[in-house]
PDB file of N, CA and C in Angstrom:
ATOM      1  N   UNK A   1       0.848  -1.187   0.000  1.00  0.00           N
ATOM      2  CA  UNK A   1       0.000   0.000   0.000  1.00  0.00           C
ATOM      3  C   UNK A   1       0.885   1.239   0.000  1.00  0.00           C
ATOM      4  N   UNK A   2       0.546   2.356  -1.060  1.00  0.00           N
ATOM      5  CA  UNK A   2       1.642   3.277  -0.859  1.00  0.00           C
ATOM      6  C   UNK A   2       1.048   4.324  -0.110  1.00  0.00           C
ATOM      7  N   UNK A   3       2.262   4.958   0.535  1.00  0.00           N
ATOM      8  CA  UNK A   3       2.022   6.306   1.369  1.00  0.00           C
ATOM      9  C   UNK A   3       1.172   7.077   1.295  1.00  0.00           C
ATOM     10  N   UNK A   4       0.034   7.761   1.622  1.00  0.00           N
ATOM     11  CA  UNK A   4      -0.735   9.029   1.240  1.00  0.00           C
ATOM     12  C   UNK A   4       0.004  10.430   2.124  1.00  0.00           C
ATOM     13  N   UNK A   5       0.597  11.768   0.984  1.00  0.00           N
ATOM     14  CA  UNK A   5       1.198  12.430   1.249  1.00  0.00           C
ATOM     15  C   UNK A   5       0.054  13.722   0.900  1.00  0.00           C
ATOM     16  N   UNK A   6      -0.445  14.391   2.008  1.00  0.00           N
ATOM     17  CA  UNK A   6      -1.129  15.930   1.875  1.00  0.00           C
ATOM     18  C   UNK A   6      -0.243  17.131   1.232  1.00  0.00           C
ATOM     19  N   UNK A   7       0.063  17.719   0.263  1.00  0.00           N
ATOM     20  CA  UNK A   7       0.649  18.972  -0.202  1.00  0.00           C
ATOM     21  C   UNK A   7      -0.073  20.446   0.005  1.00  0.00           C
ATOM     22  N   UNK A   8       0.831  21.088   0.721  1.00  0.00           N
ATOM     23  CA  UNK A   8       0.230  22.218   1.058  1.00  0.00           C
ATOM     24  C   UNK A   8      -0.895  22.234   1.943  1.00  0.00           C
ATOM     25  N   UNK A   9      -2.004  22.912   1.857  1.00  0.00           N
ATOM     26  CA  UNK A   9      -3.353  22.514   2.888  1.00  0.00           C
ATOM     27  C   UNK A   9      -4.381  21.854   2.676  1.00  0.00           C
ATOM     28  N   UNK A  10      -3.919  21.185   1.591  1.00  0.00           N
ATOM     29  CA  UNK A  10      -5.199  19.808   1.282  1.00  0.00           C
ATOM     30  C   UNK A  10      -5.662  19.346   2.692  1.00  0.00           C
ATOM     31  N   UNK A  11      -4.828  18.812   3.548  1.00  0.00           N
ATOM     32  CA  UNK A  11      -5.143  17.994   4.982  1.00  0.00           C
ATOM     33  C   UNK A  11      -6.514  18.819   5.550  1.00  0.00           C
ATOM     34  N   UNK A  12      -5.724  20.259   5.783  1.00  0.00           N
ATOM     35  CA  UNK A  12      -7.009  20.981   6.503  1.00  0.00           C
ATOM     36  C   UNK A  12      -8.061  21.620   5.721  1.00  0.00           C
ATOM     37  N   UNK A  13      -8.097  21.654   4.488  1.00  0.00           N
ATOM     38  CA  UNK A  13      -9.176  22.014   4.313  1.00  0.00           C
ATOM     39  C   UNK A  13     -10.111  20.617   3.985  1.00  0.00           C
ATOM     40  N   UNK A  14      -9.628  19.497   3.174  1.00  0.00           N
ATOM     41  CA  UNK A  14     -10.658  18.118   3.501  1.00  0.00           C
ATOM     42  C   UNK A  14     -11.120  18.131   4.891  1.00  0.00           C
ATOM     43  N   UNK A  15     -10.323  18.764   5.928  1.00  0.00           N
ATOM     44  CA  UNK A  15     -10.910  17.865   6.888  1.00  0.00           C
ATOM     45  C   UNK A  15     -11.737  18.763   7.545  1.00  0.00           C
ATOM     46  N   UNK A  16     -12.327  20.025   6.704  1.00  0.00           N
ATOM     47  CA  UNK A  16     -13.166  20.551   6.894  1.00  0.00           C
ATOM     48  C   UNK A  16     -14.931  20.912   5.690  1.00  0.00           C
ATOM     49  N   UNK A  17     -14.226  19.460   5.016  1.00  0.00           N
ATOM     50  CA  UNK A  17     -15.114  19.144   4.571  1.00  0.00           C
ATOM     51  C   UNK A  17     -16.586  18.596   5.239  1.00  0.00           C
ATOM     52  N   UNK A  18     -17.828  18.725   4.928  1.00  0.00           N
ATOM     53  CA  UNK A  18     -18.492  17.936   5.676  1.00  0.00           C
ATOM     54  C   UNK A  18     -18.318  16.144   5.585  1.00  0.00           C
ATOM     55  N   UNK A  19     -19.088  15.390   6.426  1.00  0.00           N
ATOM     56  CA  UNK A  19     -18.423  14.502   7.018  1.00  0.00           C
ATOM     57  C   UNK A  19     -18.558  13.186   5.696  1.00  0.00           C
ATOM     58  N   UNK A  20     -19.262  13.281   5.259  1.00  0.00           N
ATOM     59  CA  UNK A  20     -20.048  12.107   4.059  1.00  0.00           C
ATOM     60  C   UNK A  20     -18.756  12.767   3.186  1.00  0.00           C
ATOM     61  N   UNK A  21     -18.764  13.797   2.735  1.00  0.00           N
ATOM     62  CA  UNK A  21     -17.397  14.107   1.374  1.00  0.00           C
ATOM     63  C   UNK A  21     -16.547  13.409   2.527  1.00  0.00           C
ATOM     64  N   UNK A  22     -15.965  13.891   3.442  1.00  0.00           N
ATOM     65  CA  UNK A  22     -14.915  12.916   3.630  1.00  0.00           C
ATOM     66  C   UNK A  22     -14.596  11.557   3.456  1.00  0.00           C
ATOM     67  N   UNK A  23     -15.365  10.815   3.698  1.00  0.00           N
ATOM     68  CA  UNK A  23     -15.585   9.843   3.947  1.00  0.00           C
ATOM     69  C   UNK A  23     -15.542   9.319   2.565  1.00  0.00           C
ATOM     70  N   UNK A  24     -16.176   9.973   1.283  1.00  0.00           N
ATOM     71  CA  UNK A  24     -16.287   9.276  -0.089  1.00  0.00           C
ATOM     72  C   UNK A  24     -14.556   9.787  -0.152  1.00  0.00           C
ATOM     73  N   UNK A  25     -14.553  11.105  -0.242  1.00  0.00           N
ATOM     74  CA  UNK A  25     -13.072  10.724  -0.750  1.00  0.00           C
ATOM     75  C   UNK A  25     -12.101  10.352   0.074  1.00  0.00           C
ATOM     76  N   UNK A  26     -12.072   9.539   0.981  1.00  0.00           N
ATOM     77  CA  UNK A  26     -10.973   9.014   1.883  1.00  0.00           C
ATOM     78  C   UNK A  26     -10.952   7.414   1.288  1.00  0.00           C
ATOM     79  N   UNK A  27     -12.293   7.391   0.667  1.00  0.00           N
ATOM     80  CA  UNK A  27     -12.372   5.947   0.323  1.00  0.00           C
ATOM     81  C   UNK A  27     -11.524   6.154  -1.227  1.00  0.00           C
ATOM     82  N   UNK A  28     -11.928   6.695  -1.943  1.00  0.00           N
ATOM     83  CA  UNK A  28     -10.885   7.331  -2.933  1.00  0.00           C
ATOM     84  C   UNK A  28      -9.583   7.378  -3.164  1.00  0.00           C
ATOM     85  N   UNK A  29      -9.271   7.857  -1.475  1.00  0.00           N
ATOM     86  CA  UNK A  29      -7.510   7.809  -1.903  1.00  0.00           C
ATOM     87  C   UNK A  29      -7.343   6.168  -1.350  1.00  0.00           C
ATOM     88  N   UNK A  30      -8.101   5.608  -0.857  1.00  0.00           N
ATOM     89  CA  UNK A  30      -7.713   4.546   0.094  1.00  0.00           C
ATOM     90  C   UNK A  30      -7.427   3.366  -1.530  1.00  0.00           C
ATOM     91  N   UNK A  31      -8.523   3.411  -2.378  1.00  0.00           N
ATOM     92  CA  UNK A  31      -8.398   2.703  -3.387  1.00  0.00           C
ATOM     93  C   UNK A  31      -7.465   3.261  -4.754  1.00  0.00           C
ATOM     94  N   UNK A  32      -6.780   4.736  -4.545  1.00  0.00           N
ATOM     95  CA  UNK A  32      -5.257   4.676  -4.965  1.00  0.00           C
ATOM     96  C   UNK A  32      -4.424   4.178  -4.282  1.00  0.00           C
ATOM     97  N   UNK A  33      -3.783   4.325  -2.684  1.00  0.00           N
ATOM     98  CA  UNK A  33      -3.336   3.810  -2.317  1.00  0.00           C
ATOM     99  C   UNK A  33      -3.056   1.961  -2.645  1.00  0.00           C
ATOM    100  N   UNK A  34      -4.055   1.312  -2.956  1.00  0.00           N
ATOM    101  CA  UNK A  34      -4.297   0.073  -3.077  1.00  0.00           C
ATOM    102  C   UNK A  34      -3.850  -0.095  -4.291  1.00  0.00           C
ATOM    103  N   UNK A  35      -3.826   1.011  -5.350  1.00  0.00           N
ATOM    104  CA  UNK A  35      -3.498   0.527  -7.002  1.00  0.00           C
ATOM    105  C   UNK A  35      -4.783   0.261  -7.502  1.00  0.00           C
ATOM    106  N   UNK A  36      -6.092   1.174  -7.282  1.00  0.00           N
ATOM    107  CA  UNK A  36      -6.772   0.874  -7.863  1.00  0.00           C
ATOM    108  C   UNK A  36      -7.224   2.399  -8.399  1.00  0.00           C
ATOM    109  N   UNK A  37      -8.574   2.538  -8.529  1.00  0.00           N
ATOM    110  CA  UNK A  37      -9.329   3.503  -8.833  1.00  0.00           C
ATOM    111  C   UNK A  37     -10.453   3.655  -8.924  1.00  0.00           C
ATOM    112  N   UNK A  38     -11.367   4.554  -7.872  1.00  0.00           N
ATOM    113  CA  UNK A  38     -12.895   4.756  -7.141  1.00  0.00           C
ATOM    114  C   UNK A  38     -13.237   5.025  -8.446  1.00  0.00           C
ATOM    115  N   UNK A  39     -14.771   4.524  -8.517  1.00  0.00           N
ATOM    116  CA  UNK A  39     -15.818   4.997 -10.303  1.00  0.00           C
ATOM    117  C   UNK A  39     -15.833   6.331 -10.148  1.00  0.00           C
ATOM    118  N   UNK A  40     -15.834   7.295  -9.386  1.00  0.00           N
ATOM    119  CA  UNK A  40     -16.262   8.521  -9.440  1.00  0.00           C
ATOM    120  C   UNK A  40     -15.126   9.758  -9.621  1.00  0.00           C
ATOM    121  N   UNK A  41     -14.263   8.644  -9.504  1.00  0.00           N
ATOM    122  CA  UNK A  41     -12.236   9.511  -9.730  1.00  0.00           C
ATOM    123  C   UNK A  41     -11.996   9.755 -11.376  1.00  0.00           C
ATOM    124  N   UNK A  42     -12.188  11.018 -11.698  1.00  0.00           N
ATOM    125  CA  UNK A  42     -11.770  11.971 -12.753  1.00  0.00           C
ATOM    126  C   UNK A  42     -11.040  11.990 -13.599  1.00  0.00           C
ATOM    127  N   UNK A  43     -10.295  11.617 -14.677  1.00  0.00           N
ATOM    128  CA  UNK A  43      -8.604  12.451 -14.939  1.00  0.00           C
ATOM    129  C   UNK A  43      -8.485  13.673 -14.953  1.00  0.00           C
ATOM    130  N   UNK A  44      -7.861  14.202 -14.612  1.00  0.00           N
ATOM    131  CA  UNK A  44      -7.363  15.842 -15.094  1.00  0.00           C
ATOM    132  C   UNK A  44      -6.470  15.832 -16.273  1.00  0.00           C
ATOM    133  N   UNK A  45      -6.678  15.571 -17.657  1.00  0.00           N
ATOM    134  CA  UNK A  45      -5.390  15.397 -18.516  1.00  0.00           C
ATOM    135  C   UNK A  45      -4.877  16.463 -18.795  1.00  0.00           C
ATOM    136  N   UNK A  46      -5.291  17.733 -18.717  1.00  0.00           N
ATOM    137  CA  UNK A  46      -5.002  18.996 -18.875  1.00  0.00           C
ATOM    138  C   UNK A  46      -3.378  19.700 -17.981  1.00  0.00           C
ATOM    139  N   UNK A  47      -3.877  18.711 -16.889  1.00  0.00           N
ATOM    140  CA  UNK A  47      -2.784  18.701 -15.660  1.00  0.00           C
ATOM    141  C   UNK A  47      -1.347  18.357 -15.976  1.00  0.00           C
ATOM    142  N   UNK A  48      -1.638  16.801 -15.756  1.00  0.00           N
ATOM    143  CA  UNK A  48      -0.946  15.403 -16.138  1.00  0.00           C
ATOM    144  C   UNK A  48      -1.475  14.207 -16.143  1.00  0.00           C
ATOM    145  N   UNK A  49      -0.890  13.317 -16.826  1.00  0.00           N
ATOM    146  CA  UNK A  49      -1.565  12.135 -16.862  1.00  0.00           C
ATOM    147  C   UNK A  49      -1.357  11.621 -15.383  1.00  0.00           C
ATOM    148  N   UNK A  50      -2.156  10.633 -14.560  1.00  0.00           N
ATOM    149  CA  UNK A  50      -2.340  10.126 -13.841  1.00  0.00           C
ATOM    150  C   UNK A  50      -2.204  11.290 -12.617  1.00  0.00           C
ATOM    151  N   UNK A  51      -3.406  12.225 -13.346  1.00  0.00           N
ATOM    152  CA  UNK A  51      -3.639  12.976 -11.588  1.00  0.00           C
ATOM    153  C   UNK A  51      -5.574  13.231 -12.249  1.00  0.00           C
ATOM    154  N   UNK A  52      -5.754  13.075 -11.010  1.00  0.00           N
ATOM    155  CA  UNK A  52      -7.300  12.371 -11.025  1.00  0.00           C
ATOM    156  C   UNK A  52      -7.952  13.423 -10.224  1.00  0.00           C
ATOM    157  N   UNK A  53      -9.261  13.495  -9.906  1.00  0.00           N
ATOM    158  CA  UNK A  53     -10.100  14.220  -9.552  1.00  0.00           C
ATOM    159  C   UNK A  53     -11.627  13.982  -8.743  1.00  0.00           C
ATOM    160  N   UNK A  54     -11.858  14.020  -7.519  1.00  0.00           N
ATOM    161  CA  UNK A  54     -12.683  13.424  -7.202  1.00  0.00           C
ATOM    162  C   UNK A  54     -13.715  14.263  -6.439  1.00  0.00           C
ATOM    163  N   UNK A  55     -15.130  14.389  -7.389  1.00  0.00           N
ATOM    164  CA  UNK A  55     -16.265  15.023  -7.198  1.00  0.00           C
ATOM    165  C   UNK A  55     -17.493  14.844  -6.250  1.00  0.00           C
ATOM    166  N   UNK A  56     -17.436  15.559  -4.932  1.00  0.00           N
ATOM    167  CA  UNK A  56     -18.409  14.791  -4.207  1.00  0.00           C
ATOM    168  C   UNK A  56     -19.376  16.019  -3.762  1.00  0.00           C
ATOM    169  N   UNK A  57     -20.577  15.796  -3.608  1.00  0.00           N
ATOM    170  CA  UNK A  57     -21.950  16.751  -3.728  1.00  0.00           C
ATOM    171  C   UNK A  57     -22.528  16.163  -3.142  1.00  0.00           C
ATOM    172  N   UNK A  58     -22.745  17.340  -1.936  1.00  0.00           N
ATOM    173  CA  UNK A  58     -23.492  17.423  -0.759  1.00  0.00           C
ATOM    174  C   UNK A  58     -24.563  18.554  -0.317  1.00  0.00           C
ATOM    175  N   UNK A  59     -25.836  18.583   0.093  1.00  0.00           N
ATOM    176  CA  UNK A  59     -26.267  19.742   0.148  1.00  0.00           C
ATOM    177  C   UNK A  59     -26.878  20.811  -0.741  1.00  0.00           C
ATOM    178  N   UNK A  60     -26.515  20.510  -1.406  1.00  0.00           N
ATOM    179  CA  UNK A  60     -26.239  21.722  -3.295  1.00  0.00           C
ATOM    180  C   UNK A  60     -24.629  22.187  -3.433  1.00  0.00           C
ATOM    181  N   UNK A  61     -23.786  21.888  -2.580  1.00  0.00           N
ATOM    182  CA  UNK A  61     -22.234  21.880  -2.740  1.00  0.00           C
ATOM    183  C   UNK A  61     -21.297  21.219  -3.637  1.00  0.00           C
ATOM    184  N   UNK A  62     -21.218  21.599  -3.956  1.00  0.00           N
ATOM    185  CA  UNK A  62     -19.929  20.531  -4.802  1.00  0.00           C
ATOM    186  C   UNK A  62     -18.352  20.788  -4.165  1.00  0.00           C
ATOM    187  N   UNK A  63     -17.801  19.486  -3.817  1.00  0.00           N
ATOM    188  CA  UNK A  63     -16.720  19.851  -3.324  1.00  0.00           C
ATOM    189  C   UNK A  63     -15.225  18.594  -3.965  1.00  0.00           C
ATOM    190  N   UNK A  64     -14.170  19.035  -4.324  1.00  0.00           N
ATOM    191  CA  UNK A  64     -13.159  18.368  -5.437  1.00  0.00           C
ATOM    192  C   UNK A  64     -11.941  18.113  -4.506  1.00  0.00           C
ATOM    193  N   UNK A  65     -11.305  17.099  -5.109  1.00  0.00           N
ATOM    194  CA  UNK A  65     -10.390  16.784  -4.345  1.00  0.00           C
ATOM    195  C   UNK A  65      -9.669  16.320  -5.396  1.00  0.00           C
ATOM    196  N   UNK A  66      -8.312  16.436  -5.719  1.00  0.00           N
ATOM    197  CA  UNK A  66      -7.422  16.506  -6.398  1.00  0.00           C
ATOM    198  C   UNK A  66      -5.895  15.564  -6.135  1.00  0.00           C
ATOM    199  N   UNK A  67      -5.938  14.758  -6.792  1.00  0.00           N
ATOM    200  CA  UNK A  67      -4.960  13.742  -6.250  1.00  0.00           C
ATOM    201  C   UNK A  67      -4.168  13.187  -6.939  1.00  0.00           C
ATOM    202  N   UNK A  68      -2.236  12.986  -7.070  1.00  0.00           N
ATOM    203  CA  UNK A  68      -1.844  12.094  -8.282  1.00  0.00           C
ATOM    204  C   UNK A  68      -1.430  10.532  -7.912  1.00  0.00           C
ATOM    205  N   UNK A  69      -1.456   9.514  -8.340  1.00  0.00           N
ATOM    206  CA  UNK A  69      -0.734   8.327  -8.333  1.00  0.00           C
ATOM    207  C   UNK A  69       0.043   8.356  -9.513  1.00  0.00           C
ATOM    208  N   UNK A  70       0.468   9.212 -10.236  1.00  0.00           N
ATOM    209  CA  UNK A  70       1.578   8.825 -11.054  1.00  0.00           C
ATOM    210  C   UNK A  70       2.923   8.946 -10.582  1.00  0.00           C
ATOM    211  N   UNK A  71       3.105   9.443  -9.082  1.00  0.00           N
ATOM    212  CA  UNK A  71       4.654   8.864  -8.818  1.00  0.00           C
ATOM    213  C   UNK A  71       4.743   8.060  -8.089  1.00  0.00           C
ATOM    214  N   UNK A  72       6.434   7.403  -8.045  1.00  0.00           N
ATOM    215  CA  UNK A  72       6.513   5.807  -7.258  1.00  0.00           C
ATOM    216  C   UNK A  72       6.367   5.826  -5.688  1.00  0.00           C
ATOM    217  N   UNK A  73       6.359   7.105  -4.838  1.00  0.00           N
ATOM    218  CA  UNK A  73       6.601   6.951  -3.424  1.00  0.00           C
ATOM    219  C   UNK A  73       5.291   6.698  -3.045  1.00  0.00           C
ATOM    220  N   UNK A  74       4.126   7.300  -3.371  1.00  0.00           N
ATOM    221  CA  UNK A  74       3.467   7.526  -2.254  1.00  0.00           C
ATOM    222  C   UNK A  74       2.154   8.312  -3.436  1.00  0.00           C
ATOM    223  N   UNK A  75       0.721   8.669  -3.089  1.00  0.00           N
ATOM    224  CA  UNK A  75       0.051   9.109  -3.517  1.00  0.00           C
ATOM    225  C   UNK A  75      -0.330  10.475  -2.583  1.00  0.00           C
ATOM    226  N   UNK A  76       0.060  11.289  -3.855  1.00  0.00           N
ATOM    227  CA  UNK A  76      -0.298  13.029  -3.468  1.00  0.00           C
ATOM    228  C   UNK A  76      -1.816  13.584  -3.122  1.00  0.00           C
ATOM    229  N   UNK A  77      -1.929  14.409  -2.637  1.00  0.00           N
ATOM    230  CA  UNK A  77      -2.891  14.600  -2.435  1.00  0.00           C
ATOM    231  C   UNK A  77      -2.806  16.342  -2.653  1.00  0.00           C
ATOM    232  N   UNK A  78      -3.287  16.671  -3.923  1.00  0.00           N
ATOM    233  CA  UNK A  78      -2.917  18.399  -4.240  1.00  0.00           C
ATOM    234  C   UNK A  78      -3.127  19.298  -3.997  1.00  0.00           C
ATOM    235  N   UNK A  79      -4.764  18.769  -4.024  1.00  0.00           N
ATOM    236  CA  UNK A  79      -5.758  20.427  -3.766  1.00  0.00           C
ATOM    237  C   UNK A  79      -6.965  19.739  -3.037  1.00  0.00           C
ATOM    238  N   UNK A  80      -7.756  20.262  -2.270  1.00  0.00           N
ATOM    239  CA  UNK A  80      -9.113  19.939  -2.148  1.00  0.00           C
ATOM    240  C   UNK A  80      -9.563  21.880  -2.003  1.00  0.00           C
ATOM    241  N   UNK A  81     -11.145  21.695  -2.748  1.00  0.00           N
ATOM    242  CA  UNK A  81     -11.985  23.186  -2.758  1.00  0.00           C
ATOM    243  C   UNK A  81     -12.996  22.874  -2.668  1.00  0.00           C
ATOM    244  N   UNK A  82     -13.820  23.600  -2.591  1.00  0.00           N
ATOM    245  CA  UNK A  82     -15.314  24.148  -2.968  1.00  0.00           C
ATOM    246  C   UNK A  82     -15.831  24.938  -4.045  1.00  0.00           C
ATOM    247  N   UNK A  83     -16.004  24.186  -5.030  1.00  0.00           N
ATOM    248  CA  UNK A  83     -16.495  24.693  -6.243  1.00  0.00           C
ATOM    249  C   UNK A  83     -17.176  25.578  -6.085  1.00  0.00           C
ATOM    250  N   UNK A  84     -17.402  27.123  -6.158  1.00  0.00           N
ATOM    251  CA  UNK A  84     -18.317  28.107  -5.693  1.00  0.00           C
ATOM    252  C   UNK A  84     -18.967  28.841  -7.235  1.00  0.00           C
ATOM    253  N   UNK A  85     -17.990  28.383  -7.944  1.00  0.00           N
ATOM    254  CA  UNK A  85     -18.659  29.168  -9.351  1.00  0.00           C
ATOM    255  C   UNK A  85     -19.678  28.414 -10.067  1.00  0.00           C
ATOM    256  N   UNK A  86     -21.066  29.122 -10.619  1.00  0.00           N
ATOM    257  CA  UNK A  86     -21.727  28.917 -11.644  1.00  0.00           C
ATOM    258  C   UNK A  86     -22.271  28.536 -12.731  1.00  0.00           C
ATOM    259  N   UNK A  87     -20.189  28.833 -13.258  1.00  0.00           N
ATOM    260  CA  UNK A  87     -20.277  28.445 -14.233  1.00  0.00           C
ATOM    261  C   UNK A  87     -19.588  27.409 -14.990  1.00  0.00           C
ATOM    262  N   UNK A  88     -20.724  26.395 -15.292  1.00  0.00           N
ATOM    263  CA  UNK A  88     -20.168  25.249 -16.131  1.00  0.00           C
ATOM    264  C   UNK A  88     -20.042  24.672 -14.568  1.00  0.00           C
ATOM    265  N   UNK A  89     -19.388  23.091 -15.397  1.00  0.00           N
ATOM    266  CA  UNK A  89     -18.675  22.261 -14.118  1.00  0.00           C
ATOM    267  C   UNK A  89     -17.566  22.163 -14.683  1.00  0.00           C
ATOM    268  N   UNK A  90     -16.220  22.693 -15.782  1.00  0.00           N
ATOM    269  CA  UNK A  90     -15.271  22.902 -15.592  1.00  0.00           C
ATOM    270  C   UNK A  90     -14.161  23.770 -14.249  1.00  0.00           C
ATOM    271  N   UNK A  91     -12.942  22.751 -14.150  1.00  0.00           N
ATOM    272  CA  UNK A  91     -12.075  22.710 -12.751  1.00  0.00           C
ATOM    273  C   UNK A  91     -11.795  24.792 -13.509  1.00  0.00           C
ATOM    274  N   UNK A  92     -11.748  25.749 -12.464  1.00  0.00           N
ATOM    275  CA  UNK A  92     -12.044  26.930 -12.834  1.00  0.00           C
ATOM    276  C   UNK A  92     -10.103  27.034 -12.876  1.00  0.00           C
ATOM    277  N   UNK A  93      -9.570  27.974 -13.492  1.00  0.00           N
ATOM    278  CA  UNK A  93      -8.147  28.084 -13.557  1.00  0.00           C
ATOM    279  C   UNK A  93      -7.519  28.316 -13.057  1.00  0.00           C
ATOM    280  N   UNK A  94      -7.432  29.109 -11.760  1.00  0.00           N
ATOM    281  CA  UNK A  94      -7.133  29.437 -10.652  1.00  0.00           C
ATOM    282  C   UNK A  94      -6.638  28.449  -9.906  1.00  0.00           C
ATOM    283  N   UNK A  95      -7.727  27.205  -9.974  1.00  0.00           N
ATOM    284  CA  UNK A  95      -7.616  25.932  -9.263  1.00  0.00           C
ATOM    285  C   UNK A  95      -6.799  25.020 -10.008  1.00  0.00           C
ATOM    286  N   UNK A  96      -6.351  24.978 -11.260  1.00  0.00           N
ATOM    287  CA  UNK A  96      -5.676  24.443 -12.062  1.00  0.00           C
ATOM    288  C   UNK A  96      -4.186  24.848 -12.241  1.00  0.00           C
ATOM    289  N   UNK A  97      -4.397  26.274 -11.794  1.00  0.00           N
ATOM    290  CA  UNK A  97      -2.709  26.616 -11.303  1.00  0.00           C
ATOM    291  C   UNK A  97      -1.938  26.002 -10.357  1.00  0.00           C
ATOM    292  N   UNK A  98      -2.971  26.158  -9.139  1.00  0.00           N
ATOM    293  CA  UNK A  98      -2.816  25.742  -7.840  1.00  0.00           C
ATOM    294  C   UNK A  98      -2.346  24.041  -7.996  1.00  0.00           C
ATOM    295  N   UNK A  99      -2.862  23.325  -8.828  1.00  0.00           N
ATOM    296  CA  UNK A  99      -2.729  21.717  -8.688  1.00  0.00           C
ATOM    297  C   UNK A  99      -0.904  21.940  -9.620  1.00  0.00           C
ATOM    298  N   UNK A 100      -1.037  22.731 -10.591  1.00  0.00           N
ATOM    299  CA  UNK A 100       0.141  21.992 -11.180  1.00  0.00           C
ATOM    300  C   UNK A 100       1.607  22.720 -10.296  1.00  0.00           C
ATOM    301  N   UNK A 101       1.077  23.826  -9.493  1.00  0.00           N
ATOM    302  CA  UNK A 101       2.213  24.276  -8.398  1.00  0.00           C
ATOM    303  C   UNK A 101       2.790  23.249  -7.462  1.00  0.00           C
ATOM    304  N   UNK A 102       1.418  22.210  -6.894  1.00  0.00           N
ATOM    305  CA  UNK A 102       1.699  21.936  -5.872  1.00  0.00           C
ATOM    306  C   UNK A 102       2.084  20.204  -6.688  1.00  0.00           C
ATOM    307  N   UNK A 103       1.422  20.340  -7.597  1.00  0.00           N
ATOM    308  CA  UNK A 103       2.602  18.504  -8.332  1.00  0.00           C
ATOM    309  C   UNK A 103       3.770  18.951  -8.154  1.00  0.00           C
ATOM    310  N   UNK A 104       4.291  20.183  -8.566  1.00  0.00           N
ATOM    311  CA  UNK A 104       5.656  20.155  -9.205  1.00  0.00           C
ATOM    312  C   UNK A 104       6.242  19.667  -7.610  1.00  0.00           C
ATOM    313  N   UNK A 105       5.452  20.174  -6.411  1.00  0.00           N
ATOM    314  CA  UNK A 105       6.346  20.431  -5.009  1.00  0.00           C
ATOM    315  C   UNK A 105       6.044  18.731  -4.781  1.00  0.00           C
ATOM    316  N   UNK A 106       5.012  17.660  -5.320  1.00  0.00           N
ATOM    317  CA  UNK A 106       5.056  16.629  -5.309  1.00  0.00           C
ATOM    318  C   UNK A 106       6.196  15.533  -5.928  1.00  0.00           C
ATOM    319  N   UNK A 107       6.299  16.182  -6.915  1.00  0.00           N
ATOM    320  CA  UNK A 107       7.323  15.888  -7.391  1.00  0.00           C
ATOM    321  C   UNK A 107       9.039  15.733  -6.653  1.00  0.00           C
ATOM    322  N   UNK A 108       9.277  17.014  -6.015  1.00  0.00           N
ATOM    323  CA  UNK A 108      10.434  17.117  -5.671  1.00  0.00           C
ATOM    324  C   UNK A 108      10.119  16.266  -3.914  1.00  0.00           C
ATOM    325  N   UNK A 109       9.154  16.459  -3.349  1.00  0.00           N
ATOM    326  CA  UNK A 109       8.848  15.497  -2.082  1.00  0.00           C
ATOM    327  C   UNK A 109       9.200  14.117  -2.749  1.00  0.00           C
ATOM    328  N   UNK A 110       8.880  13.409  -3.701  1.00  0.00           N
ATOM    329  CA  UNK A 110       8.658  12.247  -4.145  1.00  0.00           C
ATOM    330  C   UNK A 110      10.226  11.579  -4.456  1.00  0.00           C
ATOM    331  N   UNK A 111      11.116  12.558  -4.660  1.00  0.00           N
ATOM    332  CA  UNK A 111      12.296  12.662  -5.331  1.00  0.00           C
ATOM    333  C   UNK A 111      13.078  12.194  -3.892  1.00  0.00           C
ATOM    334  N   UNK A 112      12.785  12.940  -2.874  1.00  0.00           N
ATOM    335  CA  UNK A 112      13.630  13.233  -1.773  1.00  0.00           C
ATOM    336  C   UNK A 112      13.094  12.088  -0.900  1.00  0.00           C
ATOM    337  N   UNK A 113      12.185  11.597  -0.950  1.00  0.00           N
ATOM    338  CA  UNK A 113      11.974  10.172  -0.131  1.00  0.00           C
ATOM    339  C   UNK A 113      12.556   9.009  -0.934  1.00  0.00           C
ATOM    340  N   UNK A 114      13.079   9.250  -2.227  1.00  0.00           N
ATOM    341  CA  UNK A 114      13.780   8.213  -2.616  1.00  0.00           C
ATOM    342  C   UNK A 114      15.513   8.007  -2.456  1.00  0.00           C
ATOM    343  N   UNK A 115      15.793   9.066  -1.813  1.00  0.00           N
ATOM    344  CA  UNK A 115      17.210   9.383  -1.304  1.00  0.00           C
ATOM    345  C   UNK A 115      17.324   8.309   0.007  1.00  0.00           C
TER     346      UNK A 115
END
C-alpha cells in the first residue's frame, strides 16, 4: 500500500469538509493507495496524466479533491476546494494553477523520499 502524502493545505481544508465528502473521498484515496481507482475519480489530462479528480456533492455543494498516483513513493494529495462558481462544471483556472504548483512540489517530495 503506498504512502498518502497531503501537499500544502489539502489535509485541513478536507478535513473541513463535511463529514459524508470525507468519507467518499478518503475511500478514494484509500483505493489509490491500493493501485486501484474509485468509479467517481476523474482524470485531469489537462494537468498530467495520472492525476485524477474526485467530485463529491453534498447539500447543493460541490466539493473536489485533487490527487496524483503517477509517482513511485506515495500518492499526493494536491488540492481539495469548494467549487463556488456557476459556471459550467469545468475545474475553474485558478484551481488548475494551484494543482500543477503543488505537483511540481510533489514531485520534488517524491524525489527526496527516494534518497
Amino acid at each position: 500500500m503506498k504512502q498518502l502524502i497531503f501537499v500544502g493545505d489539502s489535509r485541513r481544508v478536507l478535513s473541513e469538509f463535511p463529514t459524508s465528502v470525507q468519507r467518499h473521498v478518503g475511500f478514494a484515496l484509500y483505493q489509490a493507495q491500493m493501485g486501484g481507482k474509485h468509479v467517481d475519480a476523474k482524470s485531469l489530462t489537462n494537468v498530467m496524466p495520472g492525476v485524477l479528480e474526485v467530485v463529491s456533492d453534498h447539500d447543493s455543494n460541490t466539493f473536489r479533491t485533487v490527487y496524483t498516483v503517477k509517482l513511485k513513493r506515495a500518492v499526493y494529495v494536491l488540492h481539495a476546494f469548494q467549487k463556488k462558481s456557476k459556471r459550467g462544471i469545468a475545474t475553474p483556472r485558478i484551481e488548475i494553477k494551484l494543482v500543477r504548483q503543488r505537483l511540481q512540489r510533489a514531485i520534488e517530495i517524491d524525489g527526496e523520499l527516494e534518497k
